[in-house]
C-alpha atoms as a PDB file:
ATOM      1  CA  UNK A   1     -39.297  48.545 -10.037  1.00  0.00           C
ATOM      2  CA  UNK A   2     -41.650  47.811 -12.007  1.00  0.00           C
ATOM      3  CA  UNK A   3     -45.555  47.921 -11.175  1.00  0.00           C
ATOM      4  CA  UNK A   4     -48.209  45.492 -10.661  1.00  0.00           C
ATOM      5  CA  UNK A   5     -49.619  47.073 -14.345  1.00  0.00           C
ATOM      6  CA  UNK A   6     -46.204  46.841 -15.945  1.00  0.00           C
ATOM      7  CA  UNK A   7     -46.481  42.979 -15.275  1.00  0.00           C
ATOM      8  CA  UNK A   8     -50.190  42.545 -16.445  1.00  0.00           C
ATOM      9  CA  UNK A   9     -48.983  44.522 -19.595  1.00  0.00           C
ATOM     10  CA  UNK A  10     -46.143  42.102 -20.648  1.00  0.00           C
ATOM     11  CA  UNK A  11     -48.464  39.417 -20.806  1.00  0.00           C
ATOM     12  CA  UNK A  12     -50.637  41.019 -23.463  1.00  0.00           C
ATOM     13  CA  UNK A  13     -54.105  40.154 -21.642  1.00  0.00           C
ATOM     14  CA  UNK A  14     -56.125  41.508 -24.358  1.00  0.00           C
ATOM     15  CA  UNK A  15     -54.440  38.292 -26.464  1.00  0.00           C
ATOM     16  CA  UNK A  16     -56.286  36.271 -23.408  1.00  0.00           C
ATOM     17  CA  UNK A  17     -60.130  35.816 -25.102  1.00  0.00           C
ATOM     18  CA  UNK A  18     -58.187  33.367 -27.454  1.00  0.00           C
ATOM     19  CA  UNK A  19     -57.431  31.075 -24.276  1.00  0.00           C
ATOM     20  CA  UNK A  20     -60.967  31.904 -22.943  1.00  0.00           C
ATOM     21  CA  UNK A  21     -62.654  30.384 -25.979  1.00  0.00           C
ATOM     22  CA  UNK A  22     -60.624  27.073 -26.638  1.00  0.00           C
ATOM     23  CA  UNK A  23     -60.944  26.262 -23.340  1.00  0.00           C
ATOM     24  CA  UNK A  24     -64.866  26.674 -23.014  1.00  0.00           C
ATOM     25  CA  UNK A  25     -65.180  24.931 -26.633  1.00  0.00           C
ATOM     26  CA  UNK A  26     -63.809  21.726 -25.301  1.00  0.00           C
ATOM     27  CA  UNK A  27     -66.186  22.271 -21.542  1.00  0.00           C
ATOM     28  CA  UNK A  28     -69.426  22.794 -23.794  1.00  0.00           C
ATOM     29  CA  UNK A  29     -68.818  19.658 -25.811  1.00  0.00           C
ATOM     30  CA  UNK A  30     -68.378  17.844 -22.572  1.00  0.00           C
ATOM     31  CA  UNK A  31     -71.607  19.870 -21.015  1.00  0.00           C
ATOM     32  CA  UNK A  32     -73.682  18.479 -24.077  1.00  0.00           C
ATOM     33  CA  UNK A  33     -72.943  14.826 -23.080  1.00  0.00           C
ATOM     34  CA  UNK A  34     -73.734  15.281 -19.203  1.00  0.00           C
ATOM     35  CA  UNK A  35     -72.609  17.373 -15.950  1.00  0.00           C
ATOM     36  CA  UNK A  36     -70.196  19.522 -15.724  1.00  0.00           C
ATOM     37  CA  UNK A  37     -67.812  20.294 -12.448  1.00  0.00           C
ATOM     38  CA  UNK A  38     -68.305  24.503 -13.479  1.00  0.00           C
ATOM     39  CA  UNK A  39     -65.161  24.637 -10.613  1.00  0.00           C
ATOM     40  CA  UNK A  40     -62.735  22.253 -12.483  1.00  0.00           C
ATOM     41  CA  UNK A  41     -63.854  24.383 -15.195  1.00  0.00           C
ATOM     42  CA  UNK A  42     -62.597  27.654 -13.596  1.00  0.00           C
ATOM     43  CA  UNK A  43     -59.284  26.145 -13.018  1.00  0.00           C
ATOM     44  CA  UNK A  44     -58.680  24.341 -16.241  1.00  0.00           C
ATOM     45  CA  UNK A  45     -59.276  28.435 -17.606  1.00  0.00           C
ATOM     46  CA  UNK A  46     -56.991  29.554 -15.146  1.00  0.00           C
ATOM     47  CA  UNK A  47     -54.070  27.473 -15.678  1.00  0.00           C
ATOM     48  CA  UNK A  48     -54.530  27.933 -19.463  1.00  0.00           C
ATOM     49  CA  UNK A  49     -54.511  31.581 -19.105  1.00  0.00           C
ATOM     50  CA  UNK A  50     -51.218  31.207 -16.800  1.00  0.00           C
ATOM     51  CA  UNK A  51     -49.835  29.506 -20.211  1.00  0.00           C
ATOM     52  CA  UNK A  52     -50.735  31.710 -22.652  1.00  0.00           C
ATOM     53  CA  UNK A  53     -49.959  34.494 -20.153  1.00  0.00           C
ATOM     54  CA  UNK A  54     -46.374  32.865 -20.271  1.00  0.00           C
ATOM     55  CA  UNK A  55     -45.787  31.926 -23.146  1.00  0.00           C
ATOM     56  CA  UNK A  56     -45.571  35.557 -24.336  1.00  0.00           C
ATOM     57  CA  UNK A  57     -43.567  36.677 -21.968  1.00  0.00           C
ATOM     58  CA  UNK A  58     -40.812  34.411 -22.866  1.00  0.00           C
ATOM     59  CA  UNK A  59     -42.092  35.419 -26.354  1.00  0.00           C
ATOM     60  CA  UNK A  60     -40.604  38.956 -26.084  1.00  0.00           C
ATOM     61  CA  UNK A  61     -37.837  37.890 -23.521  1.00  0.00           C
ATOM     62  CA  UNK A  62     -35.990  35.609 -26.442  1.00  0.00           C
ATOM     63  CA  UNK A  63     -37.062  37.910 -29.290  1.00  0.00           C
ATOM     64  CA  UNK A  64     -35.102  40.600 -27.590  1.00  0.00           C
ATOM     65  CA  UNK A  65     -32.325  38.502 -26.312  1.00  0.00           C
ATOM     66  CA  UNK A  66     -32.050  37.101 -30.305  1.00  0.00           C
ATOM     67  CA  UNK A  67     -31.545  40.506 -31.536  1.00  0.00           C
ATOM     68  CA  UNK A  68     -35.067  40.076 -33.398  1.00  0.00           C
ATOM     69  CA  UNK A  69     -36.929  42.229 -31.935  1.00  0.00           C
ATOM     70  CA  UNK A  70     -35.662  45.889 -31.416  1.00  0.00           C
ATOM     71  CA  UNK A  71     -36.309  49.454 -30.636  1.00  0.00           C
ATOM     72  CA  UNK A  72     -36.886  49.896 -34.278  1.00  0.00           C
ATOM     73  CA  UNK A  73     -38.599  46.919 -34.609  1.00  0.00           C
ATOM     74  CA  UNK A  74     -42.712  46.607 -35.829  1.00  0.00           C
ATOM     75  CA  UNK A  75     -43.632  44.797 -33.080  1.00  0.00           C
ATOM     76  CA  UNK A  76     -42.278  47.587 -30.401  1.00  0.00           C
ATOM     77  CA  UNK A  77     -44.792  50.438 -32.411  1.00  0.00           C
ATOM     78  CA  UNK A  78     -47.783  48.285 -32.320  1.00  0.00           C
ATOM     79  CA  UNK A  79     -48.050  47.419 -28.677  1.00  0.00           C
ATOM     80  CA  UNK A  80     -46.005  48.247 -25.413  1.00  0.00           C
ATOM     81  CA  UNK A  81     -43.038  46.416 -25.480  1.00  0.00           C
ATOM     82  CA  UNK A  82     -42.025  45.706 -22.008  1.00  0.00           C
ATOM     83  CA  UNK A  83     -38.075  45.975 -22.594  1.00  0.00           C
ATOM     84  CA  UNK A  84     -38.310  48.919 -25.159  1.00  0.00           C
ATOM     85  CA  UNK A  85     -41.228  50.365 -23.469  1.00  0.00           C
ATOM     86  CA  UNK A  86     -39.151  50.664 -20.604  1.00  0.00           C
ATOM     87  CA  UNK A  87     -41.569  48.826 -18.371  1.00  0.00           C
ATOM     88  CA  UNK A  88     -39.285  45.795 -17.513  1.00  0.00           C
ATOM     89  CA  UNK A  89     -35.916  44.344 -17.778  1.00  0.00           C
ATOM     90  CA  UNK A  90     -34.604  41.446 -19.387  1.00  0.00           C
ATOM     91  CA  UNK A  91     -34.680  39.615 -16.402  1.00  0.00           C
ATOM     92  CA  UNK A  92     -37.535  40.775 -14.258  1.00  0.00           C
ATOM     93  CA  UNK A  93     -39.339  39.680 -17.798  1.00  0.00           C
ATOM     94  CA  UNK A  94     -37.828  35.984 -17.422  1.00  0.00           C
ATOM     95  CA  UNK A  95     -38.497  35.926 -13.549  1.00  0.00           C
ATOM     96  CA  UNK A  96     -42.259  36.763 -14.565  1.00  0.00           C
ATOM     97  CA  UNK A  97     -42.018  34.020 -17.498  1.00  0.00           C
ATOM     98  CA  UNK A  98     -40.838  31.348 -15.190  1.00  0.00           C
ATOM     99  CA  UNK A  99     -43.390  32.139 -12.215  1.00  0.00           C
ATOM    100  CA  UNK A 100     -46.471  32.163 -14.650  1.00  0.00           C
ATOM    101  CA  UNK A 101     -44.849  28.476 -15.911  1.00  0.00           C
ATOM    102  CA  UNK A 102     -44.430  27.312 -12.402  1.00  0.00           C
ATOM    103  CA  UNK A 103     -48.403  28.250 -11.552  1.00  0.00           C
ATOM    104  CA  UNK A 104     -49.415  26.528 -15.066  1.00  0.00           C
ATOM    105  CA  UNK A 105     -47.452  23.768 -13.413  1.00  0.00           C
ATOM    106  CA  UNK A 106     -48.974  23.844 -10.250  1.00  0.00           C
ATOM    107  CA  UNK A 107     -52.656  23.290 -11.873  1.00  0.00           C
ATOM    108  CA  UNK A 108     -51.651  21.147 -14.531  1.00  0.00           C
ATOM    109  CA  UNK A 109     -50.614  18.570 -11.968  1.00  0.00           C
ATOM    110  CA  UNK A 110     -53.938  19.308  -9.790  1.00  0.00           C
ATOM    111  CA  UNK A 111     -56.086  18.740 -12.973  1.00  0.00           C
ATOM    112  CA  UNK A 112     -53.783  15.588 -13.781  1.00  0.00           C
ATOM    113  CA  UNK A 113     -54.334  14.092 -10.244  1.00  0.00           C
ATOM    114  CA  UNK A 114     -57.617  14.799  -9.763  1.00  0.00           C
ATOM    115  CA  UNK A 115     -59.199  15.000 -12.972  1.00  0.00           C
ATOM    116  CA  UNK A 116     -57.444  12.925 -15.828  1.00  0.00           C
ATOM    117  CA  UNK A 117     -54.141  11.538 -17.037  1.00  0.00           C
ATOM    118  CA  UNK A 118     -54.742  12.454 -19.987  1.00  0.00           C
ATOM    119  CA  UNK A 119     -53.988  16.877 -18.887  1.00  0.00           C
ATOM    120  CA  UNK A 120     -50.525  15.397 -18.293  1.00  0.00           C
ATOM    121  CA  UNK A 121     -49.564  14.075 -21.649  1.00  0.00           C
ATOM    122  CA  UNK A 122     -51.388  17.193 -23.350  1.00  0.00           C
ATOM    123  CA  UNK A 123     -49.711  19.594 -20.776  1.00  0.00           C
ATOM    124  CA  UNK A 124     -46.453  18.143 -21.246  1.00  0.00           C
ATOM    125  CA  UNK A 125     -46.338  18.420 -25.250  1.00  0.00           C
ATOM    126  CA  UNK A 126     -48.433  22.100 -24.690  1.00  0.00           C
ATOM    127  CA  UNK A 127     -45.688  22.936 -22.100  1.00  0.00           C
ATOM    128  CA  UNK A 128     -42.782  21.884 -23.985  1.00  0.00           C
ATOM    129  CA  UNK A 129     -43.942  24.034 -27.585  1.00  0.00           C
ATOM    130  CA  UNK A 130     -44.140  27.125 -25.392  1.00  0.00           C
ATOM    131  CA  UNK A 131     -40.787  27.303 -24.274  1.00  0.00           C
ATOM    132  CA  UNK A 132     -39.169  26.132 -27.324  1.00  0.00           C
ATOM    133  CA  UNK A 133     -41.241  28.616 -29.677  1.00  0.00           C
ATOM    134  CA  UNK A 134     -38.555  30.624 -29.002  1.00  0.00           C
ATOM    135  CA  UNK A 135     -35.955  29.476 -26.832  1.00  0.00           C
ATOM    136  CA  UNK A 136     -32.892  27.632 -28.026  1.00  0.00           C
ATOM    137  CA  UNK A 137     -31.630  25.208 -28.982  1.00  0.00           C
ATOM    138  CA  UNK A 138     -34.571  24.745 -31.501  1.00  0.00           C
ATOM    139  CA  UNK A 139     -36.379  28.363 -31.545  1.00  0.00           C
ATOM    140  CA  UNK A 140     -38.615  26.756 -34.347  1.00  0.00           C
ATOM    141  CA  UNK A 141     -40.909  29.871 -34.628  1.00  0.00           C
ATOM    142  CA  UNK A 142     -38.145  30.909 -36.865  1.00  0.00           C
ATOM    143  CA  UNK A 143     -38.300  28.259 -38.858  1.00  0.00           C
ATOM    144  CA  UNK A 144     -41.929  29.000 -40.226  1.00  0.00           C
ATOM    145  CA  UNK A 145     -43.615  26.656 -37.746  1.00  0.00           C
ATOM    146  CA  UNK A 146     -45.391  29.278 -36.043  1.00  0.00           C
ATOM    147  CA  UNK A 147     -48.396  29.103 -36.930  1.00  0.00           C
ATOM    148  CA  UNK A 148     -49.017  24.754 -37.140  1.00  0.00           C
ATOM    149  CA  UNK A 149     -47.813  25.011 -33.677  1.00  0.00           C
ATOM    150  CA  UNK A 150     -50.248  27.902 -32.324  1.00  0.00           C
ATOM    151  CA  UNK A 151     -52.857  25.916 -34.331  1.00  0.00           C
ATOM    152  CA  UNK A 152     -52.401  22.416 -32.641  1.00  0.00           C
ATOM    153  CA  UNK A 153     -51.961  24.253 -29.337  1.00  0.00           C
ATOM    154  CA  UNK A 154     -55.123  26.623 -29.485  1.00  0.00           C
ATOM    155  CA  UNK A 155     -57.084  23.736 -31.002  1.00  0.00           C
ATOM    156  CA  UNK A 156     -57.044  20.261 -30.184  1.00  0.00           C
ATOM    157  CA  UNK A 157     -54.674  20.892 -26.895  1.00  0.00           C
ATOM    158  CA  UNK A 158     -56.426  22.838 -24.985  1.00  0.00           C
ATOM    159  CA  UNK A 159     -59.972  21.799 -26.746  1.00  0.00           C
ATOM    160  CA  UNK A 160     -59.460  17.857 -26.091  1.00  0.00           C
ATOM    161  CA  UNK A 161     -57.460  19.033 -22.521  1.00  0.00           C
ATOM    162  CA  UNK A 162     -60.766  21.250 -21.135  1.00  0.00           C
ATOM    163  CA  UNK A 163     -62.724  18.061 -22.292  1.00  0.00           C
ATOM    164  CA  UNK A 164     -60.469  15.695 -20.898  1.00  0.00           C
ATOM    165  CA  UNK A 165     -60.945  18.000 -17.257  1.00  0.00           C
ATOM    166  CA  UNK A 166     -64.747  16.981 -17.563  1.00  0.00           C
ATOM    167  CA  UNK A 167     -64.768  13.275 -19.027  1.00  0.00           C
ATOM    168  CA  UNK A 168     -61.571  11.601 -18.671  1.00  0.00           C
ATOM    169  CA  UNK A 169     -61.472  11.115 -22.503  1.00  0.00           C
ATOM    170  CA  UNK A 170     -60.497  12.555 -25.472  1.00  0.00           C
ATOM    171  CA  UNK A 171     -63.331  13.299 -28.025  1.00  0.00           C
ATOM    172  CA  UNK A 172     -63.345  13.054 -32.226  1.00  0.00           C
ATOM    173  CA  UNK A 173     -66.252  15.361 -32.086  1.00  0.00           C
ATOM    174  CA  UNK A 174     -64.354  17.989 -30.099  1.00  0.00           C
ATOM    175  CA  UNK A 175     -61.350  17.517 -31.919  1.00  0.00           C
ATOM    176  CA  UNK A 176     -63.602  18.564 -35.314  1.00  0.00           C
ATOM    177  CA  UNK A 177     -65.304  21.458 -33.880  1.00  0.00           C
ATOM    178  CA  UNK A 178     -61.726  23.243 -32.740  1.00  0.00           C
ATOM    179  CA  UNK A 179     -60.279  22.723 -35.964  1.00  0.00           C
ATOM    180  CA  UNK A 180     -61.379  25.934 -37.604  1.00  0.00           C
ATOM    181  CA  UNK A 181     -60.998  28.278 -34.588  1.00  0.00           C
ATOM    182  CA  UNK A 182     -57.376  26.836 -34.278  1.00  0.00           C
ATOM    183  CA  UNK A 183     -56.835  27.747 -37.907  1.00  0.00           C
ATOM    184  CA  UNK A 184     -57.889  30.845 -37.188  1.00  0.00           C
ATOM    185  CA  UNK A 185     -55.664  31.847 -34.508  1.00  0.00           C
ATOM    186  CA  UNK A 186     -52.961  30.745 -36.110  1.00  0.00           C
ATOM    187  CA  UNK A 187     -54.124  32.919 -38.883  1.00  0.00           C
ATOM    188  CA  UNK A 188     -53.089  35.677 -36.232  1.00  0.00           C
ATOM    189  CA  UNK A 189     -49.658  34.962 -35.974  1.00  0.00           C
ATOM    190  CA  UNK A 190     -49.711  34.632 -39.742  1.00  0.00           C
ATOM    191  CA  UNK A 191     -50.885  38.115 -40.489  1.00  0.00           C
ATOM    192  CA  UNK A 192     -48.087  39.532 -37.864  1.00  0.00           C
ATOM    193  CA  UNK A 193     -45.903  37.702 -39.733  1.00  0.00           C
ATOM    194  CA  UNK A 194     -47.699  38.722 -43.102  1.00  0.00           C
ATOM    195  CA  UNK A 195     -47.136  42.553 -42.200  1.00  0.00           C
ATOM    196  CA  UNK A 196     -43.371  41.875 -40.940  1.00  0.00           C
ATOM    197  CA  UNK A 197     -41.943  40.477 -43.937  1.00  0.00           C
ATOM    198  CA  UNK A 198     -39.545  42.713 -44.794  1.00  0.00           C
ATOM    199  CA  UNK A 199     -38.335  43.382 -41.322  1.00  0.00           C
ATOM    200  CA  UNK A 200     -38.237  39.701 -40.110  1.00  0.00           C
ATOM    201  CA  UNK A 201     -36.201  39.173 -43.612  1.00  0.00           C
ATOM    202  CA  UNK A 202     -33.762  41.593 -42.362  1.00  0.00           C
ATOM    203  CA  UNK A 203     -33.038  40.380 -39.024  1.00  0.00           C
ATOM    204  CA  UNK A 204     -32.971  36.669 -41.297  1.00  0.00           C
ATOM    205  CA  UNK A 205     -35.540  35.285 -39.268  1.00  0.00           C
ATOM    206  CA  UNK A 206     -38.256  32.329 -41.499  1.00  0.00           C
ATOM    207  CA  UNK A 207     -41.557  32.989 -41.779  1.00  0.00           C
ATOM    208  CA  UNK A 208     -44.147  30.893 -43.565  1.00  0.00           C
ATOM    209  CA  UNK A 209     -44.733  34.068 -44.967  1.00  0.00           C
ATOM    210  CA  UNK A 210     -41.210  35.075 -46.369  1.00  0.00           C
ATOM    211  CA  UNK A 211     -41.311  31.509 -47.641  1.00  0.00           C
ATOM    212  CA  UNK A 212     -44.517  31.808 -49.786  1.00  0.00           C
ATOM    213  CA  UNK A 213     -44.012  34.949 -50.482  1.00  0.00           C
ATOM    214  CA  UNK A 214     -46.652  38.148 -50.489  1.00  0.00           C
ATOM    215  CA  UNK A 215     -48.805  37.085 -53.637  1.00  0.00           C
ATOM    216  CA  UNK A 216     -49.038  33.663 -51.855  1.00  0.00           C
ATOM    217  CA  UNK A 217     -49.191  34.726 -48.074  1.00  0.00           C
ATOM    218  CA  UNK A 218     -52.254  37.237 -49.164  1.00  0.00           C
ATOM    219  CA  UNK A 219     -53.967  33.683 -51.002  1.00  0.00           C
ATOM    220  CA  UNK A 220     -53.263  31.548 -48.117  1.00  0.00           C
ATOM    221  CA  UNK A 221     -54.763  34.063 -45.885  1.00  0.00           C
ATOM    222  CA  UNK A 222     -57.992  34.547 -47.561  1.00  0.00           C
ATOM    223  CA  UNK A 223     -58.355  30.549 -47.844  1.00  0.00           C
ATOM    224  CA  UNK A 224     -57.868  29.505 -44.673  1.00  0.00           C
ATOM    225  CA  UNK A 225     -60.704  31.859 -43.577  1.00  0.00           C
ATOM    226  CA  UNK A 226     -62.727  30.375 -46.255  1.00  0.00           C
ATOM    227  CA  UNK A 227     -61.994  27.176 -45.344  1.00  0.00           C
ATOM    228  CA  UNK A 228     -63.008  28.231 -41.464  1.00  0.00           C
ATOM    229  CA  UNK A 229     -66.406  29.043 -42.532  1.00  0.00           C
ATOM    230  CA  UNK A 230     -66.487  25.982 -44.922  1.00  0.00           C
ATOM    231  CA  UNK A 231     -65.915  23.399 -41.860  1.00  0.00           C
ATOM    232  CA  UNK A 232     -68.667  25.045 -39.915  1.00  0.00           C
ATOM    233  CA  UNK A 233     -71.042  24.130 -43.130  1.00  0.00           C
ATOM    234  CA  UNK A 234     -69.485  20.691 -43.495  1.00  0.00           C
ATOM    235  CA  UNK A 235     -69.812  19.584 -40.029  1.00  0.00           C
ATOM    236  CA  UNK A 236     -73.297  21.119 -39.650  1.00  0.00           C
ATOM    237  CA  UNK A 237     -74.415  19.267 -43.032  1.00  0.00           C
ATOM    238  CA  UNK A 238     -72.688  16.148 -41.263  1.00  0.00           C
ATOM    239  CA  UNK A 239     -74.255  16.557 -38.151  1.00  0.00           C
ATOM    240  CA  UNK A 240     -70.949  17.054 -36.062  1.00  0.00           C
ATOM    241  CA  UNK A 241     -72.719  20.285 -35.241  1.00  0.00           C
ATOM    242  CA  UNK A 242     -76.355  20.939 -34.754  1.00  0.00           C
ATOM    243  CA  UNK A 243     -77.631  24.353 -37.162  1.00  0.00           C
ATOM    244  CA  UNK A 244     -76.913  26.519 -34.108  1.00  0.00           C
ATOM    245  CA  UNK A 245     -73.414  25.877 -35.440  1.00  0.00           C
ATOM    246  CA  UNK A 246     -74.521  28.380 -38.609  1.00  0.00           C
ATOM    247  CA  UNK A 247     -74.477  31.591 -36.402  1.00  0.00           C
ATOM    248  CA  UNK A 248     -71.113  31.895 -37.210  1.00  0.00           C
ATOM    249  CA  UNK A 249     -71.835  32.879 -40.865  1.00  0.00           C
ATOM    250  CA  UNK A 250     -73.047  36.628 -38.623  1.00  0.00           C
ATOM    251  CA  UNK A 251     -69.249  37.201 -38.591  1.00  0.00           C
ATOM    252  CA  UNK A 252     -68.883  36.844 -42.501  1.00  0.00           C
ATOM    253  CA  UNK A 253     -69.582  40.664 -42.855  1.00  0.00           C
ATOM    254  CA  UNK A 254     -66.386  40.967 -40.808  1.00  0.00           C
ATOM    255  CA  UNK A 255     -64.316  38.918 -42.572  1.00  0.00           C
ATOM    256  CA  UNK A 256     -65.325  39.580 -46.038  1.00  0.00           C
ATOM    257  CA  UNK A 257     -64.008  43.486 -44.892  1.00  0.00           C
ATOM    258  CA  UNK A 258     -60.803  42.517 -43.611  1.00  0.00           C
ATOM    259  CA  UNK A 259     -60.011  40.061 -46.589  1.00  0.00           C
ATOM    260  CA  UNK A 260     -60.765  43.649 -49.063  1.00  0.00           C
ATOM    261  CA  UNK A 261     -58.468  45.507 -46.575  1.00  0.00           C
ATOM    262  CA  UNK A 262     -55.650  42.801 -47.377  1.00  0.00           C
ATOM    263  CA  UNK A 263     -56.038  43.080 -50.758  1.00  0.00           C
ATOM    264  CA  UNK A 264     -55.714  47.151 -50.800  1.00  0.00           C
ATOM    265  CA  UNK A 265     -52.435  46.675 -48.447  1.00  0.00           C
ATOM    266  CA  UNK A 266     -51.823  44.735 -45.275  1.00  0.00           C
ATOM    267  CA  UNK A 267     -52.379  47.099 -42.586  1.00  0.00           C
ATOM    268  CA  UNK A 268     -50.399  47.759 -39.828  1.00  0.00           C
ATOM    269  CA  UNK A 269     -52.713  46.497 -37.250  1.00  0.00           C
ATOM    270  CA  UNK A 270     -53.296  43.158 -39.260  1.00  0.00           C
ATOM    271  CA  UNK A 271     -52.877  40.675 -36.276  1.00  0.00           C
ATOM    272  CA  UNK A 272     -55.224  43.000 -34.333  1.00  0.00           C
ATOM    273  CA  UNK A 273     -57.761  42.673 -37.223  1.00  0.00           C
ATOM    274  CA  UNK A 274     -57.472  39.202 -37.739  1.00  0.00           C
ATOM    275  CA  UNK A 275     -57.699  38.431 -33.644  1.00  0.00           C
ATOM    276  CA  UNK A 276     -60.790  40.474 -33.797  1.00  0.00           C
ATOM    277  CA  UNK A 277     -62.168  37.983 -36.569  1.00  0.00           C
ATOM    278  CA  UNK A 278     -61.216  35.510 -34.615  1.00  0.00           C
ATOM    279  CA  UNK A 279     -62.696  36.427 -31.054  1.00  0.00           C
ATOM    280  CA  UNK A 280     -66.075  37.154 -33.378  1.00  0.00           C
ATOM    281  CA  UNK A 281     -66.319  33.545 -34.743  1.00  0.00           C
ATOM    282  CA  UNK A 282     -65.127  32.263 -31.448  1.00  0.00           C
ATOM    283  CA  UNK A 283     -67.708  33.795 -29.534  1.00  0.00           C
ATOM    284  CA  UNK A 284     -70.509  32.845 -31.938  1.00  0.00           C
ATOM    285  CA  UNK A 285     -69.564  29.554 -32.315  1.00  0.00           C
ATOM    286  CA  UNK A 286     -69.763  29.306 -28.095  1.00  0.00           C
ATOM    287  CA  UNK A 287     -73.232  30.596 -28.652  1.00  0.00           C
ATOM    288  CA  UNK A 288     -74.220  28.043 -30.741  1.00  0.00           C
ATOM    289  CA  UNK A 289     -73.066  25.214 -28.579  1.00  0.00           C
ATOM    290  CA  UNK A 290     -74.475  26.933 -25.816  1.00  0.00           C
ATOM    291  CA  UNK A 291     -78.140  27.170 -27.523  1.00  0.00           C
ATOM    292  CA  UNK A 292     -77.870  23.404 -29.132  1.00  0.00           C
ATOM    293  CA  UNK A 293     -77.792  22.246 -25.040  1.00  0.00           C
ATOM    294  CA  UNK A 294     -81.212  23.962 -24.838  1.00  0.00           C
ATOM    295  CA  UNK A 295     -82.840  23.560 -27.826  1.00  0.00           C
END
């Protein structure tokens, strides 16, 4: 049987601070224009982290049930796979899936009762792109929608939902502000995707990157992260963001390395990299919404 650690694993918790920063993005926007319920808060996190929790176990459950991923597979070196690992079976992995669904459920429909109409339509559409990233009968993260999908979920979904919690509205400045981080975490599955070109060819999965190609995959990587930092500029010269906004040029140094690692050869932990890049920027981009409410 497998152990309480064995489940925790499956869900890839260190993938988590992703979840953590959309979700207090779209709260500090709200905090700016007046109290915030810090409890409502709490749960909104929760339930989001029940999500994301689930959505990759039913990630590896279909990938494995497709044939895609394998024992040989790039995937199973880089992390602890819970099948090939071992850990879990097939179906104690969809038991787990549906359970984490069924609590993201749960608060969903709290937050929609008590807090706005608005988590239901967002929840719904979030909700429906989780199970269908890889289940049949549309499976469209092998079609090379991936990434748009991760982006609009990561972004404006659970941005304009955590605002939603607070104000019982959707907000155009909130919507701005996630834009970049969403690209940015999208840029994550990109660079797994990136790095597995060759296998994920194989197994005749699509990619966006087996589409462009590698000279074209390594171009759209570096400009979407040059874009990221250029819509933190825009919206600061616009006033979307006050200058606070700017402290996310400290993780430049970061991303100016991993762009000159790309270009040497994509390395093996590239999604690991690139999620590191993107935690940075998250978390100084919270710290500049944090110190505009102040100052």
């Amino acid at each position: 049987m497998p152990t309480l650690k064995d489940y925790v694993i499956a869900t890839r918790p260190w993938s988590l601070s992703m979840t953590f920063i959309s979700v207090t993005v779209g709260t500090l926007v709200a905090w700016q224009e007046g109290p915030v319920a810090w409890g409502w808060y709490a749960l909104t996190l929760a339930g989001m982290f029940l999500f994301h929790s689930a959505v990759n176990v039913l990630n590896d459950y279909f990938d494995t049930r497709y044939g895609v991923d394998q024992a040989d597979s790039p995937t199973a070196h880089y992390r602890p796979h819970p099948i090939f690992a071992g850990l879990m079976t097939p179906r104690q992995l969809l038991l787990e899936a549906l359970l984490l669904f069924a609590g993201t459920v749960a608060i969903g429909l709290t937050l929609a009762w008590a807090r706005s109409w608005w988590v239901l339509w967002i929840g719904l559409g979030g909700f429906l792109a989780g199970i269908f990233y890889t289940a049949g009968p549309v499976k469209y993260k092998y079609k090379a929608l991936g990434e748009l999908s991760v982006a609009l979920m990561w972004g404006p979904g659970m941005v304009e939902g955590a605002y939603a919690v607070q104000r019982n509205a959707l907000s155009w400045r909130a919507l701005w502000i996630c834009i970049p981080f969403g690209v940015l975490v999208a840029l994550v599955i990109f660079a797994n995707n990136f790095r597995d070109m060759d296998y994920d060819a194989r197994q005749k999965v699509r990619t966006l990157g087996i589409l462009l190609g590698a000279r074209a995959s390594l171009a759209v990587y570096v400009g979407f992260i040059t874009a990221a930092y250029l819509a933190i500029l825009a919206m600061v010269g616009l006033q979307v963001l006050s200058p606070w906004g700017l402290l996310v040029f400290l993780s430049l140094p970061k991303a100016v390395s991993l762009v000159r690692t790309f270009f040497r050869a994509v390395p093996d932990a590239a999604d690991a990299m690139t999620a590191q890049l993107d935690t940075l920027f998250g978390a100084l981009l919270l710290a500049g919404l944090v110190l505009e409410k102040f100052f």
